[in-house]
PDB file of N, CA and C in Angstrom:
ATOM      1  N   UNK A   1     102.807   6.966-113.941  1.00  0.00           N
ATOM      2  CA  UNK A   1     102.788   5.645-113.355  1.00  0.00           C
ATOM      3  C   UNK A   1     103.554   5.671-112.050  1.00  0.00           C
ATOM      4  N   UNK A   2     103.186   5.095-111.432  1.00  0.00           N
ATOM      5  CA  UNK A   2     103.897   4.668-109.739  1.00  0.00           C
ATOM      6  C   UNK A   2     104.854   4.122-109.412  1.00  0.00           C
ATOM      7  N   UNK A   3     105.956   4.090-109.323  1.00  0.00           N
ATOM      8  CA  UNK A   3     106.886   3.772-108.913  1.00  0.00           C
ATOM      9  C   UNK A   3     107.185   2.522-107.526  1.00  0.00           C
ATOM     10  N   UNK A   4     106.119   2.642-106.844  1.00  0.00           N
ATOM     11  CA  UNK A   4     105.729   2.320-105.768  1.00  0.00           C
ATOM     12  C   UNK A   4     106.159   0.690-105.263  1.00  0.00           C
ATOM     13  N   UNK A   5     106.745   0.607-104.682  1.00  0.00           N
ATOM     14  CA  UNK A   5     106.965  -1.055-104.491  1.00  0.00           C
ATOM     15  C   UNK A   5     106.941  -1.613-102.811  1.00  0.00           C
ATOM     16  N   UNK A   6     105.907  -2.542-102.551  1.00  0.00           N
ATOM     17  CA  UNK A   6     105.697  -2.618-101.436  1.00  0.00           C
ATOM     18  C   UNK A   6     106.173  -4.203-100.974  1.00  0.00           C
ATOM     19  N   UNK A   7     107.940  -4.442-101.140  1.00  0.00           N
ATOM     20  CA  UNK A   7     108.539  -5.609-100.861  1.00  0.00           C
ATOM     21  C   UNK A   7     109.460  -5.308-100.151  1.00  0.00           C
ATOM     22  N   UNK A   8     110.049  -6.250 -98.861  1.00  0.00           N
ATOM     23  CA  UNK A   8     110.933  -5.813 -98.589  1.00  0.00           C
ATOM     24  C   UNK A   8     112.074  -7.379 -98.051  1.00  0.00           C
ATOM     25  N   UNK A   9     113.187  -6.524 -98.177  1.00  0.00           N
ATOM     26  CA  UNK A   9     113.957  -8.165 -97.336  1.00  0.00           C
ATOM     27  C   UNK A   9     112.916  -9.055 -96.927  1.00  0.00           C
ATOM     28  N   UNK A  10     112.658  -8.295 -95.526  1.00  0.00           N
ATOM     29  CA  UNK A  10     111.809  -9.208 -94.569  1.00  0.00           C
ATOM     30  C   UNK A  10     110.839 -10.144 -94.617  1.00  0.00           C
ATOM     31  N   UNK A  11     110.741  -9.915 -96.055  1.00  0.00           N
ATOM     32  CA  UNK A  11     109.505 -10.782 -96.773  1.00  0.00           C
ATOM     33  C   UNK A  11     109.980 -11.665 -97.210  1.00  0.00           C
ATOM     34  N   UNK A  12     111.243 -12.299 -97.261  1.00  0.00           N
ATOM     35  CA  UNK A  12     111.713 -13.082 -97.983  1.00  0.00           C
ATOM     36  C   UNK A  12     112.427 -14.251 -96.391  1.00  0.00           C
ATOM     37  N   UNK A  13     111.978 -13.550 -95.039  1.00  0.00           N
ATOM     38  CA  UNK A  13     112.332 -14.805 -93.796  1.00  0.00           C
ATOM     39  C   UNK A  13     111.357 -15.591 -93.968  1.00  0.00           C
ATOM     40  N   UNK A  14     112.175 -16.734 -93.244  1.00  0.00           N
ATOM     41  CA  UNK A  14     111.373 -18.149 -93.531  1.00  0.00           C
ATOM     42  C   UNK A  14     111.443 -18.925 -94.535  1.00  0.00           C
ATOM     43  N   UNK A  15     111.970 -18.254 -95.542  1.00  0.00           N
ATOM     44  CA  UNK A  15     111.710 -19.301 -96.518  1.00  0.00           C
ATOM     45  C   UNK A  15     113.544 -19.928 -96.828  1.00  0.00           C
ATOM     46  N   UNK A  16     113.323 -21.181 -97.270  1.00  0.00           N
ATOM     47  CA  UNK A  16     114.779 -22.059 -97.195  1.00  0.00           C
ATOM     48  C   UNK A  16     115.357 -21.607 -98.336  1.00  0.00           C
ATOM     49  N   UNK A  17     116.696 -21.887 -98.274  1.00  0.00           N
ATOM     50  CA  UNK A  17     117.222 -21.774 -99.479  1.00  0.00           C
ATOM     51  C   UNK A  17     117.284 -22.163-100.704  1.00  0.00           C
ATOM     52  N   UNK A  18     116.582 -23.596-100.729  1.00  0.00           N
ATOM     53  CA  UNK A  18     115.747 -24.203-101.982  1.00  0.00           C
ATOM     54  C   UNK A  18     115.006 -22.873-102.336  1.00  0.00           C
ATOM     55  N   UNK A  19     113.565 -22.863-101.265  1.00  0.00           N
ATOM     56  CA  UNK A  19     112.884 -22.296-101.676  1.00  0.00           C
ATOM     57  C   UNK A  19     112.776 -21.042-103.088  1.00  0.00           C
ATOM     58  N   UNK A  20     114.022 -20.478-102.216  1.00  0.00           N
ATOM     59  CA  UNK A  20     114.471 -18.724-102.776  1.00  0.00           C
ATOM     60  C   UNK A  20     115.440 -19.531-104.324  1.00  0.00           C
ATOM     61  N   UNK A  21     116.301 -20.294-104.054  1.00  0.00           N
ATOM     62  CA  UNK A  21     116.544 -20.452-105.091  1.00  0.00           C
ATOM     63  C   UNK A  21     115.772 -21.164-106.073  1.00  0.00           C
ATOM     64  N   UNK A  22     114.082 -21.552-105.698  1.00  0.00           N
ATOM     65  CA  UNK A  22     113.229 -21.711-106.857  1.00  0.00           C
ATOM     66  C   UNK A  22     112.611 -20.487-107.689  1.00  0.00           C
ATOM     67  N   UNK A  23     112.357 -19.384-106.695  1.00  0.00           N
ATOM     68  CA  UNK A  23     112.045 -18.029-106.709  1.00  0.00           C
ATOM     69  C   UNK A  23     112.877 -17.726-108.217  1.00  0.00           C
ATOM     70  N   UNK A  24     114.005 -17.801-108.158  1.00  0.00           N
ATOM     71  CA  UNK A  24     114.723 -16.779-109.233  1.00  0.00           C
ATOM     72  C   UNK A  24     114.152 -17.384-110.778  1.00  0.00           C
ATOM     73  N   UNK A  25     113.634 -18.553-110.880  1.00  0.00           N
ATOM     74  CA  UNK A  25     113.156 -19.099-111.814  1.00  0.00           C
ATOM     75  C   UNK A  25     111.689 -18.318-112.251  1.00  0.00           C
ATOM     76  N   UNK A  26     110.972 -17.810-111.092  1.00  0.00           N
ATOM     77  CA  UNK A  26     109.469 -17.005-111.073  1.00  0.00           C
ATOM     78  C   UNK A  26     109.645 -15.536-111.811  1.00  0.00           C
ATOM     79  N   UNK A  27     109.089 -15.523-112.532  1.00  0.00           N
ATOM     80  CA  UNK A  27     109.047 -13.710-112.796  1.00  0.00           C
ATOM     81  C   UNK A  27     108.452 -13.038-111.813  1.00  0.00           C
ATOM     82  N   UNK A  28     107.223 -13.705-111.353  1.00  0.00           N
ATOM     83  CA  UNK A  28     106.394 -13.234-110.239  1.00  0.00           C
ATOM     84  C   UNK A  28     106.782 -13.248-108.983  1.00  0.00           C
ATOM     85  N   UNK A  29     107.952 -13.502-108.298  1.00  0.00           N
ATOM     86  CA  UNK A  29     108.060 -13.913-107.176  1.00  0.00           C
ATOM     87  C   UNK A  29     108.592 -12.741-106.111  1.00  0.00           C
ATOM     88  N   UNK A  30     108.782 -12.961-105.248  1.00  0.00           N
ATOM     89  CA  UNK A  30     109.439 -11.709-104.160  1.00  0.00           C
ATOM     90  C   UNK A  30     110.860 -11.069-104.763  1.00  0.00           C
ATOM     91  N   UNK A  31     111.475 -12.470-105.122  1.00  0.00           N
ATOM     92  CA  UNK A  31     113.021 -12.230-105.502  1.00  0.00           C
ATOM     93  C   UNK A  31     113.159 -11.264-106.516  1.00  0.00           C
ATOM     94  N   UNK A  32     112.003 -11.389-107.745  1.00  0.00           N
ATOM     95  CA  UNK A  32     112.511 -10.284-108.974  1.00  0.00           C
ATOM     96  C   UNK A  32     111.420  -9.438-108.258  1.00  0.00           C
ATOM     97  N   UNK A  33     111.002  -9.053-107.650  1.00  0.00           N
ATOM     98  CA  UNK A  33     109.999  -7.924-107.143  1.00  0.00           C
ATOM     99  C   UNK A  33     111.182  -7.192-106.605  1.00  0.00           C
ATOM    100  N   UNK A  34     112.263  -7.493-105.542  1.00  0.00           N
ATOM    101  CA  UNK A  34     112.769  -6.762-105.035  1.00  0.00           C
ATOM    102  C   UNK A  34     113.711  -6.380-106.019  1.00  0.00           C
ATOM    103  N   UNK A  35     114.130  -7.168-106.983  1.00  0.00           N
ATOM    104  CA  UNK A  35     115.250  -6.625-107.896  1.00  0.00           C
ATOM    105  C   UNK A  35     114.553  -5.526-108.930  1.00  0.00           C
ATOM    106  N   UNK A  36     113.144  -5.535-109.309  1.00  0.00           N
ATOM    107  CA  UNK A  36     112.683  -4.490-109.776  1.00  0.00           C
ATOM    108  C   UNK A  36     112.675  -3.165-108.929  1.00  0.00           C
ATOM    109  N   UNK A  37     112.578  -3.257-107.537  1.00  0.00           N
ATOM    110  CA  UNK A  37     112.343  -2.219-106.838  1.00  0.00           C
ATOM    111  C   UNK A  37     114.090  -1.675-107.062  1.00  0.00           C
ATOM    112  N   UNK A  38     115.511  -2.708-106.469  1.00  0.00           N
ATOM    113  CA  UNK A  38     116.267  -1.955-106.499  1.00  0.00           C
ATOM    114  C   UNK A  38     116.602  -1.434-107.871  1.00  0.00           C
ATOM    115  N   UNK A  39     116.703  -1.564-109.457  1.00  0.00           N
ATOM    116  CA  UNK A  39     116.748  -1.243-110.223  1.00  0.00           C
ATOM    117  C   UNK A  39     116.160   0.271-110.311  1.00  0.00           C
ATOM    118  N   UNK A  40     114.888   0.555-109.758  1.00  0.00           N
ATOM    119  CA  UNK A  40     114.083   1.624-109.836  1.00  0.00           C
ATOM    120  C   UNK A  40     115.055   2.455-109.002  1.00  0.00           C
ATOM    121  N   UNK A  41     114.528   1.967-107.627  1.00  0.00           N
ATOM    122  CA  UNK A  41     115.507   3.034-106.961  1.00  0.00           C
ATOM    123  C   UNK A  41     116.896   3.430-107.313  1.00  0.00           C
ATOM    124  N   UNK A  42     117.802   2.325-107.975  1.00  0.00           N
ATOM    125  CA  UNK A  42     119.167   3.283-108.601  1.00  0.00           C
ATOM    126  C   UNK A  42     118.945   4.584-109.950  1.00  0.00           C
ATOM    127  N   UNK A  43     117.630   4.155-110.342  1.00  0.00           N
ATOM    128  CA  UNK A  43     117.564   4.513-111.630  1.00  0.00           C
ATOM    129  C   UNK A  43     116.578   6.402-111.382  1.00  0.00           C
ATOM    130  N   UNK A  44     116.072   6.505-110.099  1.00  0.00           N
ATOM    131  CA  UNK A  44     115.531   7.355-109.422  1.00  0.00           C
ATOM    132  C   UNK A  44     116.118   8.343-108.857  1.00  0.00           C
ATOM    133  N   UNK A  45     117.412   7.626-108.110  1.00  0.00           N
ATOM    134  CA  UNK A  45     118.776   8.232-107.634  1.00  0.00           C
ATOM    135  C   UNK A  45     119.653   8.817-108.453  1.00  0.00           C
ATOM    136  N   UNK A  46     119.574   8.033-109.646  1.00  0.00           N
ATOM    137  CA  UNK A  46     120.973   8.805-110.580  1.00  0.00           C
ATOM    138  C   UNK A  46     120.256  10.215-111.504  1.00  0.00           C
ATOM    139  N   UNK A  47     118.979   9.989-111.819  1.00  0.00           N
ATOM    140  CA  UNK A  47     118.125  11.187-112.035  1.00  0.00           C
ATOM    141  C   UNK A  47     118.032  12.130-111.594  1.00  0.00           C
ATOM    142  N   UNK A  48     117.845  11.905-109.943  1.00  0.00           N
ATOM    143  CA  UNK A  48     117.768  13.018-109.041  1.00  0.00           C
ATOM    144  C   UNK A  48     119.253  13.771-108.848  1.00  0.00           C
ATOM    145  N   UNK A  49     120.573  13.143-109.344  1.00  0.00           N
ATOM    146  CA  UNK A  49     121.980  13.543-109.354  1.00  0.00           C
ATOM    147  C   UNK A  49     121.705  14.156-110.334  1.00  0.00           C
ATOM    148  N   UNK A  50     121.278  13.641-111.834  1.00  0.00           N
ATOM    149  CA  UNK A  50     121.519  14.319-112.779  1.00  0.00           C
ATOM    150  C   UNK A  50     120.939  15.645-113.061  1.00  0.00           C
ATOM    151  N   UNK A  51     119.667  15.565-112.405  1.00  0.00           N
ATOM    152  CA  UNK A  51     118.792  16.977-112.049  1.00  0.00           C
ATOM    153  C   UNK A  51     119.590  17.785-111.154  1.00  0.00           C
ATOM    154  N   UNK A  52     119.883  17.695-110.265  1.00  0.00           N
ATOM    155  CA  UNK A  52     121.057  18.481-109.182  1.00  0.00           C
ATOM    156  C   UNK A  52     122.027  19.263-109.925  1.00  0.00           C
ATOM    157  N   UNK A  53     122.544  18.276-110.838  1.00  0.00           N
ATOM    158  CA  UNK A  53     124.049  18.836-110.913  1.00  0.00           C
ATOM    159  C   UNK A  53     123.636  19.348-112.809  1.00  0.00           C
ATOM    160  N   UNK A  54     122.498  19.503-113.301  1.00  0.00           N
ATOM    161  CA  UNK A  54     122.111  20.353-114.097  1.00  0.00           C
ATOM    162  C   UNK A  54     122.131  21.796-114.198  1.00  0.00           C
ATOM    163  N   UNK A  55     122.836  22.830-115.125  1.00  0.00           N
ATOM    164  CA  UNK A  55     122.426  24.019-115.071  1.00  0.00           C
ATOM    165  C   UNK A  55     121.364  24.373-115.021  1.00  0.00           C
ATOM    166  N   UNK A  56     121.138  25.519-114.480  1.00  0.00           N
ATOM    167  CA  UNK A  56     119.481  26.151-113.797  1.00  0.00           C
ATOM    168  C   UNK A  56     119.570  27.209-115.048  1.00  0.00           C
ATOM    169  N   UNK A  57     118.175  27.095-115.428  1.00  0.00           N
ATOM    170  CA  UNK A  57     118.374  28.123-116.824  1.00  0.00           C
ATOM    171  C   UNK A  57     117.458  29.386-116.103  1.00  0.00           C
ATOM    172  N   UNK A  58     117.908  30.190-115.595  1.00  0.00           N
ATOM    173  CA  UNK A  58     116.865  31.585-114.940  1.00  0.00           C
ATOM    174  C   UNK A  58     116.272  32.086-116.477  1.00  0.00           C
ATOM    175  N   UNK A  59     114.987  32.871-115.733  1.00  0.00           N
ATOM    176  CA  UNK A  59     114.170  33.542-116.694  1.00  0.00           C
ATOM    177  C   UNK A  59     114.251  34.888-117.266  1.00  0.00           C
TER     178      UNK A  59
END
């Protein structure tokens, strides 16, 4: 599956602060889109540490 998330800040100018604070009520909205993306990406990052700093088992 894809990881892939195509949201960013910038998508979230223009809109008022009502607005965004109706957002957090949406499952669907920009606001939890981007919080899914950063979740992923920490969760991508600490993997890629944990792979790093794994012993290498030679053959």
């Amino acid at each position: 599956m894809s990881r892939s998330h195509h949201v960013t800040r910038k998508d979230l100018k223009g809109f008022s602060k009502k607005e965004i604070d109706e957002m957090v009520n949406d499952p669907d909205s920009l606001l939890n889109q981007l919080a899914d993306k950063r979740k992923t990406k920490k969760e991508v990052k600490e993997e890629r540490k944990n792979n790093k700093n794994a012993p290498q088992q030679s053959i």
